[in-house]
Protein backbone atom coordinates (compact mmCIF):
# COMPACT_ATOMS: atom_id res chain seq x y z
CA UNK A 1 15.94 9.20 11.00
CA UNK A 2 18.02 6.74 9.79
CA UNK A 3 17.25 2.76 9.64
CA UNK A 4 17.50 0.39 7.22
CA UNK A 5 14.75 1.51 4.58
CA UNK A 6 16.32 4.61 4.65
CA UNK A 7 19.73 3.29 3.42
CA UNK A 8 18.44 0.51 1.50
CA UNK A 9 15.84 2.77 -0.71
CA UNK A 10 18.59 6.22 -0.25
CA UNK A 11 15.65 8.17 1.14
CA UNK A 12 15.06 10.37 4.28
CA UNK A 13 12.37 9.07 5.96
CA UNK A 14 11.35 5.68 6.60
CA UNK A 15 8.17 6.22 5.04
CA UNK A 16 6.45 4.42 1.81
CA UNK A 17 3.50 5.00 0.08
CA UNK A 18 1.84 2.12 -1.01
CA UNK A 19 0.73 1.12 -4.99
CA UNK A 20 -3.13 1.98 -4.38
CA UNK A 21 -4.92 2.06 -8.12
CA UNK A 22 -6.10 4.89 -9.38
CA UNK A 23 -4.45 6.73 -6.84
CA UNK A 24 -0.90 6.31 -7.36
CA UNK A 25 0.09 8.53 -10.11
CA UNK A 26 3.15 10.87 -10.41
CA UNK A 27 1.22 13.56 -8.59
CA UNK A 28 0.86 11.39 -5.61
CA UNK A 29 4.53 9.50 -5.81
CA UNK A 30 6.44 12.87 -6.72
CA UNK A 31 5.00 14.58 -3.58
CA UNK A 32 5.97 11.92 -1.23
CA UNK A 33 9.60 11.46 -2.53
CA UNK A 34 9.71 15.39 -2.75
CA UNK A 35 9.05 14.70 1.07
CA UNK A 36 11.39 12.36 2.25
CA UNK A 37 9.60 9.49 1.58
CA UNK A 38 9.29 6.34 -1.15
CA UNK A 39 6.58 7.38 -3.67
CA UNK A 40 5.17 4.85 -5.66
CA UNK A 41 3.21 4.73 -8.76
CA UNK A 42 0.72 1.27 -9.56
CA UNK A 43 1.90 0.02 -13.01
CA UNK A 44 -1.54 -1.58 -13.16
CA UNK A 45 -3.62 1.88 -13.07
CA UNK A 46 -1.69 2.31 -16.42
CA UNK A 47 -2.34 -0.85 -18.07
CA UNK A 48 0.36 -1.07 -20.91
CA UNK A 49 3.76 -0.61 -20.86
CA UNK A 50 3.75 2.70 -22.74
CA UNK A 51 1.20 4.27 -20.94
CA UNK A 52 3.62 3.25 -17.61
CA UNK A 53 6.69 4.68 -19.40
CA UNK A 54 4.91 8.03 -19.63
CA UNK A 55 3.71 8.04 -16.43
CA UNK A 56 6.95 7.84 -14.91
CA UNK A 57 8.42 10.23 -17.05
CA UNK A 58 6.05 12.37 -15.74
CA UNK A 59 7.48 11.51 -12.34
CA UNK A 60 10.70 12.19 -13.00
CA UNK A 61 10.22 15.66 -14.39
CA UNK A 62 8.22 16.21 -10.82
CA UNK A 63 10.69 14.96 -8.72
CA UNK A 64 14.82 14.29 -8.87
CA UNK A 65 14.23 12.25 -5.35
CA UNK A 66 14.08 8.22 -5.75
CA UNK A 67 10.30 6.52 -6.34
CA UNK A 68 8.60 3.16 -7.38
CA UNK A 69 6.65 1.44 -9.22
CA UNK A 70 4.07 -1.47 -7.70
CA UNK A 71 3.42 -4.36 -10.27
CA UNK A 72 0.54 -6.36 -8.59
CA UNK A 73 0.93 -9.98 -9.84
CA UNK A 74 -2.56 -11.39 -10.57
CA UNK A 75 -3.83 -14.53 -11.76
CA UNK A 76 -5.93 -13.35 -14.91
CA UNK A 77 -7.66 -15.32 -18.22
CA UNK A 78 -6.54 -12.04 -20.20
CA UNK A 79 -2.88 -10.98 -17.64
CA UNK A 80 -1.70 -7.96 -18.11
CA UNK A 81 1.41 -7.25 -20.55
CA UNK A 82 3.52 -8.07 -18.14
CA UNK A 83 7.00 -8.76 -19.58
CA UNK A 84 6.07 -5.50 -21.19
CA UNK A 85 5.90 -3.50 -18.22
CA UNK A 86 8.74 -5.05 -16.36
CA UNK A 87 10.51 -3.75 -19.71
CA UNK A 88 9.10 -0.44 -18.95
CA UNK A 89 10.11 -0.21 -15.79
CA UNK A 90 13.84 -1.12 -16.43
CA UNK A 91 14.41 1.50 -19.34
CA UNK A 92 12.76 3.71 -17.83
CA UNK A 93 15.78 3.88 -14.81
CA UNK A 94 13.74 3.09 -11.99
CA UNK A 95 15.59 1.58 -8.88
CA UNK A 96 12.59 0.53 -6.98
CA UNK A 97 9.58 -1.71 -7.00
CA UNK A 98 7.22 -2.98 -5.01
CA UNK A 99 5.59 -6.17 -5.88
CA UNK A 100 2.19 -7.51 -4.66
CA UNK A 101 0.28 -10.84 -5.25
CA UNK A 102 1.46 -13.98 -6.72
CA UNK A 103 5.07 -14.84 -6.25
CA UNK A 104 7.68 -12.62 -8.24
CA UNK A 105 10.56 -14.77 -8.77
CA UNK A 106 10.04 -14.96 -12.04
CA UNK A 107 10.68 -11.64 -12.93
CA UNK A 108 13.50 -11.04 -9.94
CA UNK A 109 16.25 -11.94 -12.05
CA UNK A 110 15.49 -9.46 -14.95
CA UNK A 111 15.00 -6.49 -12.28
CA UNK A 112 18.23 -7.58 -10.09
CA UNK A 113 20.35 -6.87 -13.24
CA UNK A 114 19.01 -3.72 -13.43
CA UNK A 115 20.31 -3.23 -9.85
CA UNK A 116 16.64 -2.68 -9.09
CA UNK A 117 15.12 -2.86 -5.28
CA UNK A 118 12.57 -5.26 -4.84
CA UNK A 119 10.05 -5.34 -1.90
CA UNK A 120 7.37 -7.82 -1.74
CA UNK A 121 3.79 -7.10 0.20
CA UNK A 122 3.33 -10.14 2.15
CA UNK A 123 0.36 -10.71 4.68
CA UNK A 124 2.16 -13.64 6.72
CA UNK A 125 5.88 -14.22 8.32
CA UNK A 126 5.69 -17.64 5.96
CA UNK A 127 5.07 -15.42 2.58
CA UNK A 128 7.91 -13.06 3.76
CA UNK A 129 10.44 -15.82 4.34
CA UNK A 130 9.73 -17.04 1.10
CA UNK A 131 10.45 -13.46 -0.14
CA UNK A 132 13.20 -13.34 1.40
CA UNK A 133 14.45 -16.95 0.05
CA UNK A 134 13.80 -16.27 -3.71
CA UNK A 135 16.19 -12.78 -3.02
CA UNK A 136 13.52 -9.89 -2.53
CA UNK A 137 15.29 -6.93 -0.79
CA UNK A 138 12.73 -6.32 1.72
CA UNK A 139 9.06 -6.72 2.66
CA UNK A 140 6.43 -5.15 3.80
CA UNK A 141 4.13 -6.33 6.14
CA UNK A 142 0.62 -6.35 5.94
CA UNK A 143 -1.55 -6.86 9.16
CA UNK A 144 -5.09 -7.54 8.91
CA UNK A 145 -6.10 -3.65 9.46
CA UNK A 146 -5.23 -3.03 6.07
CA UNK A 147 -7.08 -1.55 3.46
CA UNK A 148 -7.16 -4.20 0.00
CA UNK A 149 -6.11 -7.49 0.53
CA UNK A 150 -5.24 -8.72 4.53
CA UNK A 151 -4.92 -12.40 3.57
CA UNK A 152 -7.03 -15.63 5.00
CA UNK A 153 -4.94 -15.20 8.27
CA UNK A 154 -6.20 -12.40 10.07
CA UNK A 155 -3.08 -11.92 12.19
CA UNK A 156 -3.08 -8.15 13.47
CA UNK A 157 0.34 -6.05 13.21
CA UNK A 158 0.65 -6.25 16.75
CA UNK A 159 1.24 -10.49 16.62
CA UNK A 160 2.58 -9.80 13.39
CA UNK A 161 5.23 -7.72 13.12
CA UNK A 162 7.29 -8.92 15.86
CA UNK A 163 7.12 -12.67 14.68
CA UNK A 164 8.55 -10.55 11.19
CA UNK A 165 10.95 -9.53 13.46
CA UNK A 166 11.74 -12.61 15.08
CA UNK A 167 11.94 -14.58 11.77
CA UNK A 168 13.62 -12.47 8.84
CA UNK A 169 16.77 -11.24 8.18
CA UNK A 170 15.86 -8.81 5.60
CA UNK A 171 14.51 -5.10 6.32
CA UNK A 172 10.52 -4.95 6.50
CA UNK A 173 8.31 -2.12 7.11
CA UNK A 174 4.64 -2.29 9.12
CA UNK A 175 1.60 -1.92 6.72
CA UNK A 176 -1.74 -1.83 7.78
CA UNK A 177 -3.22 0.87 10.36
CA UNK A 178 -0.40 3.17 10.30
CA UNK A 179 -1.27 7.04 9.91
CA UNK A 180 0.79 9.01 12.79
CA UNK A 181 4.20 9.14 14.41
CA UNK A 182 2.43 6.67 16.99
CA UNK A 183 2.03 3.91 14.05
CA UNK A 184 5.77 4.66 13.33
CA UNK A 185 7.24 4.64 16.72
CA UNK A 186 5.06 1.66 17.39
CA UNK A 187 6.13 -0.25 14.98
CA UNK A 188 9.99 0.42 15.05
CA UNK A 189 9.37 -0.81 18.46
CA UNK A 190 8.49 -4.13 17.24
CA UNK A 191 11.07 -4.32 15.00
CA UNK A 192 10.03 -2.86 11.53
CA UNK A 193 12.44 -0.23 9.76
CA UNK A 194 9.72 1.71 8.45
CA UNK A 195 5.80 2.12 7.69
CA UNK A 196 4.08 2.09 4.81
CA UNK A 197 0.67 3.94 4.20
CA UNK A 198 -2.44 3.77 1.98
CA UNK A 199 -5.09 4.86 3.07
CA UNK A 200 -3.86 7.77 5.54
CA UNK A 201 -2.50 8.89 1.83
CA UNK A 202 -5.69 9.27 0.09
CA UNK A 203 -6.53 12.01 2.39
CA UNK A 204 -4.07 14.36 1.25
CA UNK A 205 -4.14 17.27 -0.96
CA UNK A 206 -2.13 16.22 -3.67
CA UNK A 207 -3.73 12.80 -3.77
CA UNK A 208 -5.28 12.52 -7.73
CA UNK A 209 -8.91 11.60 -6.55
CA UNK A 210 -12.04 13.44 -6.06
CA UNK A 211 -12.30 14.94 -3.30
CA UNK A 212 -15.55 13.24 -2.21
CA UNK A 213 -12.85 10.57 -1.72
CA UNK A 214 -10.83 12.25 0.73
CA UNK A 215 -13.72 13.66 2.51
CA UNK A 216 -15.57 10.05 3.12
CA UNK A 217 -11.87 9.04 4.96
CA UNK A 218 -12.14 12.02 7.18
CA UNK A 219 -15.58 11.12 8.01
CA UNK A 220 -15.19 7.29 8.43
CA UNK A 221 -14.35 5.94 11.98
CA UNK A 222 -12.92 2.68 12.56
CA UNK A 223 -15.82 0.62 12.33
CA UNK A 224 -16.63 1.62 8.93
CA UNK A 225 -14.73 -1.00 7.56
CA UNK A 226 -15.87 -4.52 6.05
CA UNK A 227 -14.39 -7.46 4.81
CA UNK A 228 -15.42 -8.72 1.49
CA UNK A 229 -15.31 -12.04 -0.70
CA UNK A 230 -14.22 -13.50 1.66
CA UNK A 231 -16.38 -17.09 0.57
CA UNK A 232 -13.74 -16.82 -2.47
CA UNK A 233 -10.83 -16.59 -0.01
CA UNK A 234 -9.71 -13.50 -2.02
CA UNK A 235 -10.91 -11.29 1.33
CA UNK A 236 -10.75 -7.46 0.64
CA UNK A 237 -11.11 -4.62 3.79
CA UNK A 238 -13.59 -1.92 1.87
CA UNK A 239 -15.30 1.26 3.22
CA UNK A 240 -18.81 0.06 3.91
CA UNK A 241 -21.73 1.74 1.34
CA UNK A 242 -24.99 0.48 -0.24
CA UNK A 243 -23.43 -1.60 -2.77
CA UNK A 244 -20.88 -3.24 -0.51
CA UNK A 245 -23.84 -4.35 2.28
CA UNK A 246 -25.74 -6.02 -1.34
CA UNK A 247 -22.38 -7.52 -2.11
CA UNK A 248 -22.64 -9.11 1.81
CA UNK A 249 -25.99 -9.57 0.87
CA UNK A 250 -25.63 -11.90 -1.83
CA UNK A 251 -22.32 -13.70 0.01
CA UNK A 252 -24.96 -14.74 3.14
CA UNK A 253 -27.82 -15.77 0.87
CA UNK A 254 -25.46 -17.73 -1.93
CA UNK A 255 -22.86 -18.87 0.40
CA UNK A 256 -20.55 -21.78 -0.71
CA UNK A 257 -22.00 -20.95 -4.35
CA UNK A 258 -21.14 -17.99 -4.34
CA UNK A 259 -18.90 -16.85 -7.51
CA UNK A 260 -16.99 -13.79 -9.55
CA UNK A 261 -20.02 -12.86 -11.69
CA UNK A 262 -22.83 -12.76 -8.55
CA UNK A 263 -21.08 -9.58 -7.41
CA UNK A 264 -19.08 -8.29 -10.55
CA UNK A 265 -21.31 -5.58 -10.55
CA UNK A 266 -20.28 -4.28 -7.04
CA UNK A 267 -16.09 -4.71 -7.60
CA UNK A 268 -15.50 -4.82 -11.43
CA UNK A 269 -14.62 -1.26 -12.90
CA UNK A 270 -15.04 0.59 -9.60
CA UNK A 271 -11.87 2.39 -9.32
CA UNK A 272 -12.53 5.10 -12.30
CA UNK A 273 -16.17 5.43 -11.07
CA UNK A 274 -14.67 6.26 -7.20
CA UNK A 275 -11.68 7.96 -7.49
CA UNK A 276 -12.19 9.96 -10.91
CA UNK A 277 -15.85 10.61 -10.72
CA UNK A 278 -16.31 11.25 -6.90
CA UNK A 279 -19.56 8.16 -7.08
CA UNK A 280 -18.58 6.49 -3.42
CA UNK A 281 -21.70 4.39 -3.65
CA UNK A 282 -20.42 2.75 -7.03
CA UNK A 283 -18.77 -0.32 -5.37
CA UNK A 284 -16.64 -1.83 -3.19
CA UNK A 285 -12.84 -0.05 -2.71
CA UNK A 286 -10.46 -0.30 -0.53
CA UNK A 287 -9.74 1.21 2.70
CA UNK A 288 -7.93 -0.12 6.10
CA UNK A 289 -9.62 0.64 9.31
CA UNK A 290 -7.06 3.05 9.91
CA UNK A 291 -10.07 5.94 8.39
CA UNK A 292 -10.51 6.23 12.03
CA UNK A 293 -7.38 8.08 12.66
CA UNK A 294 -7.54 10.06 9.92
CA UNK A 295 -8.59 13.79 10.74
CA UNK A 296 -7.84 16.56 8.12
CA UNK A 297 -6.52 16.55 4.96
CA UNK A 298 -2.77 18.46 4.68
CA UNK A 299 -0.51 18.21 1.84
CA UNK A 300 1.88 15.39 1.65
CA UNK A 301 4.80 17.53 3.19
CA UNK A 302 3.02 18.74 6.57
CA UNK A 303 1.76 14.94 6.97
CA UNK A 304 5.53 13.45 6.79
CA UNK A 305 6.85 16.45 8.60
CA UNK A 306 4.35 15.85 11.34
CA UNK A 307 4.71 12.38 11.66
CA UNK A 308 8.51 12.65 11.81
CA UNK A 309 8.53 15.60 14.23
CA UNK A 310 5.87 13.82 16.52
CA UNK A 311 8.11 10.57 16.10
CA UNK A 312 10.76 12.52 17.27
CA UNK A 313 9.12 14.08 20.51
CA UNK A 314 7.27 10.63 21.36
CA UNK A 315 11.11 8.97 21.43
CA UNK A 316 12.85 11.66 23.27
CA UNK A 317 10.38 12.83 25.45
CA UNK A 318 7.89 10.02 26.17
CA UNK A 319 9.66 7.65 25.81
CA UNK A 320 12.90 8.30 27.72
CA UNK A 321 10.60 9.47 30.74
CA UNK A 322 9.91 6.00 31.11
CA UNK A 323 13.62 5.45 31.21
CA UNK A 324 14.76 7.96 34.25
């Protein structure tokens, strides 16, 4: 299937995995370029630029197919090396990245002369024409399904996209509830050029995370979803536990004085505790509602194969019925 992702990121299928910490290392990125797809490692999961230049060496010794690397710009007392990493990335030969958060023009310049590929997550059509304005490649869209951070909009993909669609002139791809050919043809149908997944990711054999992880996905349905910090309008979609409901807990009973520190405990230093150490009642971490349509766990290849066979049937057959 060819579309615009395809030729703008030289890959087979217009598929992306998302930068999702402490799950997007080589293991995971190399499997889904080795399948067609956009792999993508998260810079942040590393932390400093050398640890990033050895993780994508690793990559590249798994994989001869193209990947990325997500930098997540955050606002921080103690940031992240970032001119460090940005440096990584570029002498390191990678041709992709995904960037997330605050706005990246700062660093565009520096990663255009490396005739590096820049696409922006963006949560709103405004945040992707600004993308598009400062000279980002592409986008991808984020409707409020998703697993992490939806925004303060909470526009669905299915208002979303095709105001994307009616607005930009730049490629974008659909994030946020996709996890089958359906999500794909669905959303090329409303004017994306390709998904990009998370969570339906996770549940894959290759993913580098316990596999109490992967099992909790399989066993979550769509309702097992909830929104947090949302009093801090820094809203994150998380799989419901114990600690999340005393994280909504302490949001109803402290309301507008609510800050960080009242719930550190339940988001600070999760990640390791979840995805390492298999402890899914050690905070909050994210997941899009999309758990619901997630059913087994196969390796990265049968997942893109399916989807793009499916994809495939559901356009030719389905589809065209509707035509005759």
């Amino acid at each position: 299937m060819k579309t615009k992702i395809t030729e703008l990121f030289g890959i087979e299928h217009p598929i992306i995995q998302g930068g999702m910490h402490y799950v997007g290392l080589a293991e995971m990125a190399a499997a889904v370029s080795n399948a067609g797809g956009l792999g993508i490692i998260t810079g942040l999961t590393q932390g400093t630029p050398e640890k990033l230049t050895a993780e994508i060496k690793r990559c590249q010794a798994m994989t001869d197919k193209p990947f990325g690397v997500n930098l997540t710009f955050l606002p921080s007392v103690t940031p992240p090396d970032y001119p460090g990493l940005v440096d990584a990335i570029v002498e390191s030969g990678v041709k992709v990245v995904e960037t997330a958060g605050n706005n990246p023009a700062k660093w565009l310049p520096q990663l255009k002369d490396a005739n590096i590929k820049v696409i922006h997550k963006c949560t709103s059509v405004r945040h992707s024409l600004k993308a598009e304005q400062i000279g980002c490649d592409a986008v991808s869209v984020d409707g409020f399904e998703c697993g992490g951070h939806p925004g303060e909009d909470d526009v669905t993909n299915f208002v979303l996209l095709p105001r994307a669609a009616d607005e930009l002139s730049i490629p974008f791809v659909a994030s946020g509830g996709q996890a089958d050919a359906r999500s794909l043809v669905a959303s090329l149908a409303m004017g994306a050029d390709g998904i990009n997944m998370g969570t339906r990711f996770i549940a894959t054999q290759e993913a580098p995370v316990h596999e109490n992880v992967k099992q909790a996905l399989v066993a979550a349905s769509e309702l097992d979803t909830r929104l947090v910090m949302r009093p801090l309008r820094n809203t994150e979609r998380v799989l419901v536990n114990p600690a999340v409901e005393r994280l909504l807990e302490k949001e109803a009973e402290l309301g507008s004085k609510l800050k960080f520190e009242d719930i550190a405990n339940e988001v600070a230093g999760v990640y390791p505790k979840v995805m390492t150490e298999g402890a899914m009642d050690s905070g909050a971490w994210s997941c899009g509602m999309v758990a619901g349509l997630i059913y087994d766990v196969p390796t990265v290849a049968q997942l893109i194969d399916r989807i793009m066979s499916e994809a495939d049937a559901i356009i030719k057959q389905r589809l065209a019925g509707f035509a005759a």
